[in-house]
N, C-alpha and C. Protein backbone atom coordinates (compact mmCIF):
# COMPACT_ATOMS: atom_id res chain seq x y z
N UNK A 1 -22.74 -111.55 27.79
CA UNK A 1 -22.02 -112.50 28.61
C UNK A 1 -20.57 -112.02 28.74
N UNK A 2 -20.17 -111.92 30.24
CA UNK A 2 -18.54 -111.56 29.57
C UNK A 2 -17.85 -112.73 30.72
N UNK A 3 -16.27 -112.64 29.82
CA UNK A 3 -15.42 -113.94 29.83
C UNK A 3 -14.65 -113.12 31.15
N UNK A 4 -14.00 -113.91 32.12
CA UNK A 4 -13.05 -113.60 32.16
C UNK A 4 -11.63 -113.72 32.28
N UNK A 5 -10.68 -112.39 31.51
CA UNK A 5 -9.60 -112.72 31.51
C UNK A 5 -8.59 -113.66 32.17
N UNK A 6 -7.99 -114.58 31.61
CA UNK A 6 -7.00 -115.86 32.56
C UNK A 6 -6.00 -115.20 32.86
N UNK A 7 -5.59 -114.49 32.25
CA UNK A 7 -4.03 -113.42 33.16
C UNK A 7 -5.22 -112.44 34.19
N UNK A 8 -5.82 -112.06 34.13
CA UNK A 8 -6.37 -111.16 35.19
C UNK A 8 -7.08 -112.07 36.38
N UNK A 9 -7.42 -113.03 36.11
CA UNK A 9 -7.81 -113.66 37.35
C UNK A 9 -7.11 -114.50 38.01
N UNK A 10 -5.33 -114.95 37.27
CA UNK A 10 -4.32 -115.55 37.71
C UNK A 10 -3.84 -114.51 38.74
N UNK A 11 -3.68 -113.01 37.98
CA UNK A 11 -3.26 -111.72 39.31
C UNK A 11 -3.86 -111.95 40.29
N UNK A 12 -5.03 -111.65 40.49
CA UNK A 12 -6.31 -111.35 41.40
C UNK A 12 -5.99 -112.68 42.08
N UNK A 13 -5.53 -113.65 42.26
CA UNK A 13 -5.48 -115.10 42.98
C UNK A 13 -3.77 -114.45 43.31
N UNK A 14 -2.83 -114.18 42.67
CA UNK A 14 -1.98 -114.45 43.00
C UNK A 14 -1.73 -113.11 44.12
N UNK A 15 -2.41 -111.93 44.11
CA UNK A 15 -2.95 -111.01 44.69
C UNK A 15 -3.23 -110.96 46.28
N UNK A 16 -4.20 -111.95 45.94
CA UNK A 16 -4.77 -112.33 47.34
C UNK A 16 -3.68 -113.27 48.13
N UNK A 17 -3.04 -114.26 47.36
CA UNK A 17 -2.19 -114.91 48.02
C UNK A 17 -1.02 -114.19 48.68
N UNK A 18 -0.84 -113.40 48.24
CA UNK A 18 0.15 -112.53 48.65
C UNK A 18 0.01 -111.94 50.02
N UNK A 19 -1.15 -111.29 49.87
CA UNK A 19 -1.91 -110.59 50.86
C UNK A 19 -2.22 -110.90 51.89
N UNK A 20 -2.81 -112.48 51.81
CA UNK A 20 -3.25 -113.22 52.81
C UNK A 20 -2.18 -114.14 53.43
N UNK A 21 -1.03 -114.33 53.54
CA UNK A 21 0.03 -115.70 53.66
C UNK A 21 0.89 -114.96 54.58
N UNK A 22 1.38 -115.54 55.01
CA UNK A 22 2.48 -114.94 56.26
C UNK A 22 3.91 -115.13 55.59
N UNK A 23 4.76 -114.24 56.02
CA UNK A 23 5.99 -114.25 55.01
C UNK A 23 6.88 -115.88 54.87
N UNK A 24 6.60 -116.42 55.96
CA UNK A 24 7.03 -117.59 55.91
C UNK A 24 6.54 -118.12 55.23
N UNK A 25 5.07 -118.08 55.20
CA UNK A 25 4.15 -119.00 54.03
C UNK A 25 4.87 -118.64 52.55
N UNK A 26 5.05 -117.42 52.45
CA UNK A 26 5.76 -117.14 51.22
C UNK A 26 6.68 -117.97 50.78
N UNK A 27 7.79 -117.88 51.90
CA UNK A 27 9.02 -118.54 51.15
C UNK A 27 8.64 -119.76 51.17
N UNK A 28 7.97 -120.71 51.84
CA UNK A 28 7.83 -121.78 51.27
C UNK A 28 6.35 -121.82 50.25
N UNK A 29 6.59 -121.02 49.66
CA UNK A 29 5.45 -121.26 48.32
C UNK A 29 6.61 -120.74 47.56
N UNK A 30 7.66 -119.88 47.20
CA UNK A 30 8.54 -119.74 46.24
C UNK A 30 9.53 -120.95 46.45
N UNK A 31 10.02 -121.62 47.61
CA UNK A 31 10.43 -123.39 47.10
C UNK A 31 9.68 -124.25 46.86
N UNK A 32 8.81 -124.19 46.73
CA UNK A 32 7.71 -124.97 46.19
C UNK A 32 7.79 -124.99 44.60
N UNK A 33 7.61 -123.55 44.31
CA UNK A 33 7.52 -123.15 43.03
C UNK A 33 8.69 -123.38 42.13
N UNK A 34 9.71 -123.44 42.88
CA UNK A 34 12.10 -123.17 42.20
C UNK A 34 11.68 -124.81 42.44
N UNK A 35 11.26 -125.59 43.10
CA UNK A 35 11.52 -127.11 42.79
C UNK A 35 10.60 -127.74 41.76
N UNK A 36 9.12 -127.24 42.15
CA UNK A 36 8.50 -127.42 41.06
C UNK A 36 8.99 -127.21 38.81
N UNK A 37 9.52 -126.08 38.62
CA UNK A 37 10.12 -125.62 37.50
C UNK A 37 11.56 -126.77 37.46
N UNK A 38 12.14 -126.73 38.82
CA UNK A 38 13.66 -127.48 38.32
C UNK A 38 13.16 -129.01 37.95
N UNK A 39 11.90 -130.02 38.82
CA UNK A 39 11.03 -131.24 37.79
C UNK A 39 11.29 -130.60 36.84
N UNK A 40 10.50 -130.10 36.03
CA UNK A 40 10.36 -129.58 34.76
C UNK A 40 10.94 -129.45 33.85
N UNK A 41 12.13 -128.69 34.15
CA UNK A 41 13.51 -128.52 33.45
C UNK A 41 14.20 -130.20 33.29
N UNK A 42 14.33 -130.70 34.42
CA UNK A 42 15.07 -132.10 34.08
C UNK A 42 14.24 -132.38 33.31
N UNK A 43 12.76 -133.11 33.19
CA UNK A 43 12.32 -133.85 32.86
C UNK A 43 12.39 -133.10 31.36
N UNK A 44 11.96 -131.97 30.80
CA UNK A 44 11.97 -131.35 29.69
C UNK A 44 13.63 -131.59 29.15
N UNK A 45 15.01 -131.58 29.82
CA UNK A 45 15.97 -132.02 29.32
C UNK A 45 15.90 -133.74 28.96
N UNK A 46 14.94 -134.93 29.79
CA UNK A 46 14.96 -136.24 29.04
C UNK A 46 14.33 -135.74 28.05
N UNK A 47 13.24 -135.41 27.55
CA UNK A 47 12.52 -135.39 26.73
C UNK A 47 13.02 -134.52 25.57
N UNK A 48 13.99 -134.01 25.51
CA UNK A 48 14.72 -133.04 24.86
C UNK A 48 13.73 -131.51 24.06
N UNK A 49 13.27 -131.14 24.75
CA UNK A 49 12.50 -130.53 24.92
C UNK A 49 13.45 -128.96 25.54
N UNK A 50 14.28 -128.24 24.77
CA UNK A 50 15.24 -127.60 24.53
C UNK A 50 14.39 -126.19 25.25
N UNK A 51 12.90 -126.00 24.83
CA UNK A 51 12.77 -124.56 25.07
C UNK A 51 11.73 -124.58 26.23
N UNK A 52 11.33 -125.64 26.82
CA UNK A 52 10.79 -125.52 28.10
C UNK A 52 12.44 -125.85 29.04
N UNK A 53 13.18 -126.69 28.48
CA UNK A 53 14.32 -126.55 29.69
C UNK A 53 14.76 -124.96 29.85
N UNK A 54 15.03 -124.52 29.12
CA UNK A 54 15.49 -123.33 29.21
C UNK A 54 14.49 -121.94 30.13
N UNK A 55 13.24 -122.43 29.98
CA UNK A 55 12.23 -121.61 30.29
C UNK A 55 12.23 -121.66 31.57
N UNK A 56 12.43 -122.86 32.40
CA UNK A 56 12.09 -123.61 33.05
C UNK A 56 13.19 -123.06 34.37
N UNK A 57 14.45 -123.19 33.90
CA UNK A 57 15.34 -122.98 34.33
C UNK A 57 15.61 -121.22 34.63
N UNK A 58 15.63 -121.00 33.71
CA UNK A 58 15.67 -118.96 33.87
C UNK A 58 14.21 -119.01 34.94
N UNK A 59 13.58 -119.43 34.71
CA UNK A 59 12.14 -119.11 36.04
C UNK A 59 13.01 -119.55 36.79
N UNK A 60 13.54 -120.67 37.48
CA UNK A 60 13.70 -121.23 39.04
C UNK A 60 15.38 -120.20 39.37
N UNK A 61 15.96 -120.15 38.49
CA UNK A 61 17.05 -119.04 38.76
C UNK A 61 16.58 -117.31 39.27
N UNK A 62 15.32 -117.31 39.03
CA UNK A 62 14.71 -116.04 39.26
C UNK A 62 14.19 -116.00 40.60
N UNK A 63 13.46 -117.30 40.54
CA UNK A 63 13.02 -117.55 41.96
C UNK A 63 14.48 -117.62 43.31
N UNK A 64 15.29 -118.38 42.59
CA UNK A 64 16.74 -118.32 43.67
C UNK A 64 16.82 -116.61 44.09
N UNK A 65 17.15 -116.27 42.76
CA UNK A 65 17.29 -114.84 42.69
C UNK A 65 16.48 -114.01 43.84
N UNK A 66 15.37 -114.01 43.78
CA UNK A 66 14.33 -113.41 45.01
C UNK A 66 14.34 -114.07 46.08
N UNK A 67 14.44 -115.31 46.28
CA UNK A 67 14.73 -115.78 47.51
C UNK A 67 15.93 -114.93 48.40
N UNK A 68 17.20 -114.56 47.38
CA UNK A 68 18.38 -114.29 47.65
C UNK A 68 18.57 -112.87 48.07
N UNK A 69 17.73 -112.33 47.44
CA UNK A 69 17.04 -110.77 47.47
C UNK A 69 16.15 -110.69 48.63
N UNK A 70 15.38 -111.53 49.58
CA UNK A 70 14.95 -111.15 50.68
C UNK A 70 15.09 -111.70 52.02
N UNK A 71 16.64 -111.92 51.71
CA UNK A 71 17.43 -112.44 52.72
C UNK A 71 17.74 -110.65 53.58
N UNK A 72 17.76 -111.07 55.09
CA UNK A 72 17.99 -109.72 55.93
C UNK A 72 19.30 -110.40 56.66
N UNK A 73 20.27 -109.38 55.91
CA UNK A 73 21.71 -109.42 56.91
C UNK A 73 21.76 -108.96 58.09
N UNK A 74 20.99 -107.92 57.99
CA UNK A 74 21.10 -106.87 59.43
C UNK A 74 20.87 -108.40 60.82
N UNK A 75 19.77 -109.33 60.86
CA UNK A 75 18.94 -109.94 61.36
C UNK A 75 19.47 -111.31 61.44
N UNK A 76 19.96 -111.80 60.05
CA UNK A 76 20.29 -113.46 59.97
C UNK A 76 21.69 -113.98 60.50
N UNK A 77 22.87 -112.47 60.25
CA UNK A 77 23.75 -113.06 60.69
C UNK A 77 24.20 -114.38 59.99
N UNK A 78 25.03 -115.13 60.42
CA UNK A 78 25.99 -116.70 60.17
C UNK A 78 24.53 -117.22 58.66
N UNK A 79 23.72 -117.13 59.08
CA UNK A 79 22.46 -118.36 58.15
C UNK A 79 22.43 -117.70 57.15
N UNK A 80 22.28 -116.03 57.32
CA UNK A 80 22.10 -115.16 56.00
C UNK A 80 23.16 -115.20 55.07
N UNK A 81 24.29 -115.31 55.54
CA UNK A 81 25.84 -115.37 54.90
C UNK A 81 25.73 -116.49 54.26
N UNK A 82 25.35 -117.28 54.86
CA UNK A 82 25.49 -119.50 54.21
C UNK A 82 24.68 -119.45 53.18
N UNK A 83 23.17 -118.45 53.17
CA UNK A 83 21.85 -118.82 52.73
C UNK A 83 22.42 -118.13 51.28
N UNK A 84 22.90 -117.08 51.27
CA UNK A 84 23.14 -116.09 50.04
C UNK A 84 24.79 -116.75 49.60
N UNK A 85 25.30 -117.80 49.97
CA UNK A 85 26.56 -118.29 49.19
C UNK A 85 26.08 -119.68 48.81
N UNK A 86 24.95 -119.83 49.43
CA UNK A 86 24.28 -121.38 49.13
C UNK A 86 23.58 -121.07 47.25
N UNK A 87 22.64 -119.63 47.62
CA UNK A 87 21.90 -119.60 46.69
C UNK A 87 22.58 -119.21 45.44
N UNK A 88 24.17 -118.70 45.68
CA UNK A 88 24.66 -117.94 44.49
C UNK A 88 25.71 -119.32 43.69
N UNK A 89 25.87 -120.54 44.94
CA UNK A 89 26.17 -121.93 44.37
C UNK A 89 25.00 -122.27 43.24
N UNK A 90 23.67 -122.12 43.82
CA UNK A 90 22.44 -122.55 43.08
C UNK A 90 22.65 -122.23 41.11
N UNK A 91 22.67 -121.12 41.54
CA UNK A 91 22.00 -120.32 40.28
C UNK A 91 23.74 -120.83 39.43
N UNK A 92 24.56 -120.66 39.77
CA UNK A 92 26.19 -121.08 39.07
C UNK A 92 25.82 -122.72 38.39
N UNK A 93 25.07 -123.54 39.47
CA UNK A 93 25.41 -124.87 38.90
C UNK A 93 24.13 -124.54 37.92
N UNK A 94 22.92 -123.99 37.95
CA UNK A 94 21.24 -123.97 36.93
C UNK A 94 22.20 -123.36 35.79
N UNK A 95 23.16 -122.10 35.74
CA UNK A 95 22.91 -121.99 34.03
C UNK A 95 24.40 -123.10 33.69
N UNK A 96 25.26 -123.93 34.71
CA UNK A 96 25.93 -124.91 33.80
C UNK A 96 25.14 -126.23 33.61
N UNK A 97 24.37 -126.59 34.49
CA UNK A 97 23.15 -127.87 33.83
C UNK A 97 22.64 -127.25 32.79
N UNK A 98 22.06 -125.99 32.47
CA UNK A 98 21.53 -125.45 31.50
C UNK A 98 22.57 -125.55 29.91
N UNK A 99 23.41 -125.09 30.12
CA UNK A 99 24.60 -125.28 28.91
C UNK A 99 24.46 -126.42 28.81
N UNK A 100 25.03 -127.35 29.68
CA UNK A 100 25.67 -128.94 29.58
C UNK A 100 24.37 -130.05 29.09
N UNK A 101 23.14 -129.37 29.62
CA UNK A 101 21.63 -130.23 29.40
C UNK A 101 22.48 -130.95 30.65
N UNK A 102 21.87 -131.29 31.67
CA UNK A 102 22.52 -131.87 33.00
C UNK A 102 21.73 -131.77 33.78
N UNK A 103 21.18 -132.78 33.71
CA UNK A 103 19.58 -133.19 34.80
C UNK A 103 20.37 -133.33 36.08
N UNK A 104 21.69 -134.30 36.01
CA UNK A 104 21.64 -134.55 37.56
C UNK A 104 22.07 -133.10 38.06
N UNK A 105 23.02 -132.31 37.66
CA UNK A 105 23.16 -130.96 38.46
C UNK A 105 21.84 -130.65 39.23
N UNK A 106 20.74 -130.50 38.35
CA UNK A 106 18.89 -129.95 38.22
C UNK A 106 18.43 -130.63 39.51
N UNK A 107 19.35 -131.82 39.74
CA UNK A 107 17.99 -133.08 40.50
C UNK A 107 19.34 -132.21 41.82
N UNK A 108 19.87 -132.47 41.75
CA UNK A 108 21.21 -132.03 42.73
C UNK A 108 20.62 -130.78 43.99
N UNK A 109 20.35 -130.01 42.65
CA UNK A 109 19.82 -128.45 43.02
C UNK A 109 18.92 -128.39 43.76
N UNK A 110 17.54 -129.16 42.98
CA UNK A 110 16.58 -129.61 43.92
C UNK A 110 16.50 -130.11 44.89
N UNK A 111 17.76 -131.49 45.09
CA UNK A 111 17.62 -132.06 46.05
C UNK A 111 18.10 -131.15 47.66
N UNK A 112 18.75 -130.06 47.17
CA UNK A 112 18.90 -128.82 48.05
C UNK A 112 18.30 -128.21 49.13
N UNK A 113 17.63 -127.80 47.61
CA UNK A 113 16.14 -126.91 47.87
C UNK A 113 15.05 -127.82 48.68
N UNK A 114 14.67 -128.09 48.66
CA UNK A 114 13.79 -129.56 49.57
C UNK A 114 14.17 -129.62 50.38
N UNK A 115 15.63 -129.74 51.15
CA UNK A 115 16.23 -129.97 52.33
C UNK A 115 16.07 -128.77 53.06
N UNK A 116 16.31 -127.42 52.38
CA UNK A 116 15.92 -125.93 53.29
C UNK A 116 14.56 -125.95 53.28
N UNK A 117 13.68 -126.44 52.21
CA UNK A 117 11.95 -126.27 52.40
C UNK A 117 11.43 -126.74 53.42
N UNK A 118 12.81 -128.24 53.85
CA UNK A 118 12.21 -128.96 55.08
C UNK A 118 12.21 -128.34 56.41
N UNK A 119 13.30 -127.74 56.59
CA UNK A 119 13.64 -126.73 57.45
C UNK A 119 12.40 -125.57 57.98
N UNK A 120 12.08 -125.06 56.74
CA UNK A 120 11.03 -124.08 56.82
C UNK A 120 10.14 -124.48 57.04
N UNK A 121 9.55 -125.61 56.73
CA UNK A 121 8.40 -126.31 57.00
C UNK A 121 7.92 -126.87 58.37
N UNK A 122 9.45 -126.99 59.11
CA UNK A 122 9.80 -127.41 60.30
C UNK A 122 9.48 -126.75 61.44
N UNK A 123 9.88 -125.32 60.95
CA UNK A 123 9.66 -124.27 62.41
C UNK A 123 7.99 -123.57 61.79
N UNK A 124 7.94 -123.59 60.66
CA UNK A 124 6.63 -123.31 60.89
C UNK A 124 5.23 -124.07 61.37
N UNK A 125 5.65 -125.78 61.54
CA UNK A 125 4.90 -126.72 62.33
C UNK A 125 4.81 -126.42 64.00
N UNK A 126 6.35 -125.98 64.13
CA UNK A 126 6.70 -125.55 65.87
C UNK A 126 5.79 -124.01 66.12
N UNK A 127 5.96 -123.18 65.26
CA UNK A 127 5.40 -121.78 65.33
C UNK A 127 4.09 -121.43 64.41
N UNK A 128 2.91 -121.93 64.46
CA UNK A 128 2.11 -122.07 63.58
C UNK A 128 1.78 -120.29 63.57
N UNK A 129 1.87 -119.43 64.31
CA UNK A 129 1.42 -118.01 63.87
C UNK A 129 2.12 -117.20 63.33
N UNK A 130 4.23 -118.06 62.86
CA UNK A 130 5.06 -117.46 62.09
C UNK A 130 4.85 -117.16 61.12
């Protein structure tokens, strides 16, 4: 009988997702994912729950991070400039909620992030083959 591996079949899914999703689909599955972790982090700061906040937080700063990393200047112009001083606000206020334990910064951040997801979510309703 053989098992199989949960990290190897998390790849192989996360693999295909990759493969199969349109880059737009992407970025809104990595805000999905940076809001999903920043829940987490607050709620792991009520609960005082010290080493999932922290965990929690370095993930969704990573995710900013790559978001921020596949921003195209050549192309975005004015949005790319806002998008990469927006995201480098992000990650400044995640590791001082992180020091301070500071949910509302966390909920702040999020409440951000949600507002550009809406955005994205927006033109990809108008452009369904983006």
């Amino acid at each position: 009988m053989s098992v199989v591996n949960p990290a190897y079949a998390r790849n192989a899914y996360t693999r295909a997702t990759v493969t199969t999703n349109t880059p737009l689909d992407l970025i809104i599955m990595l805000y999905s994912g940076v809001i999903e972790y920043l829940e987490r982090a607050a709620h792991a700061i009520e609960n005082k729950d010290l080493q999932t906040k922290i965990k929690c937080i370095d993930k969704a700063i990573a995710i900013i991070n790559e978001l921020s990393n596949s921003l195209n200047s050549e192309d975005g112009g004015e949005i790319t400039a806002n998008l990469e001083s927006l995201y480098l606000y992000m990650s400044k206020e995640l590791v001082l909620a992180n020091i301070k334990n500071d949910s509302g910064k966390i909920d702040h951040i999020a409440s951000l992030l949600r507002t550009i997801q809406e955005g994205w979510l927006d033109i990809k309703s108008r452009n369904p083959e983006f």
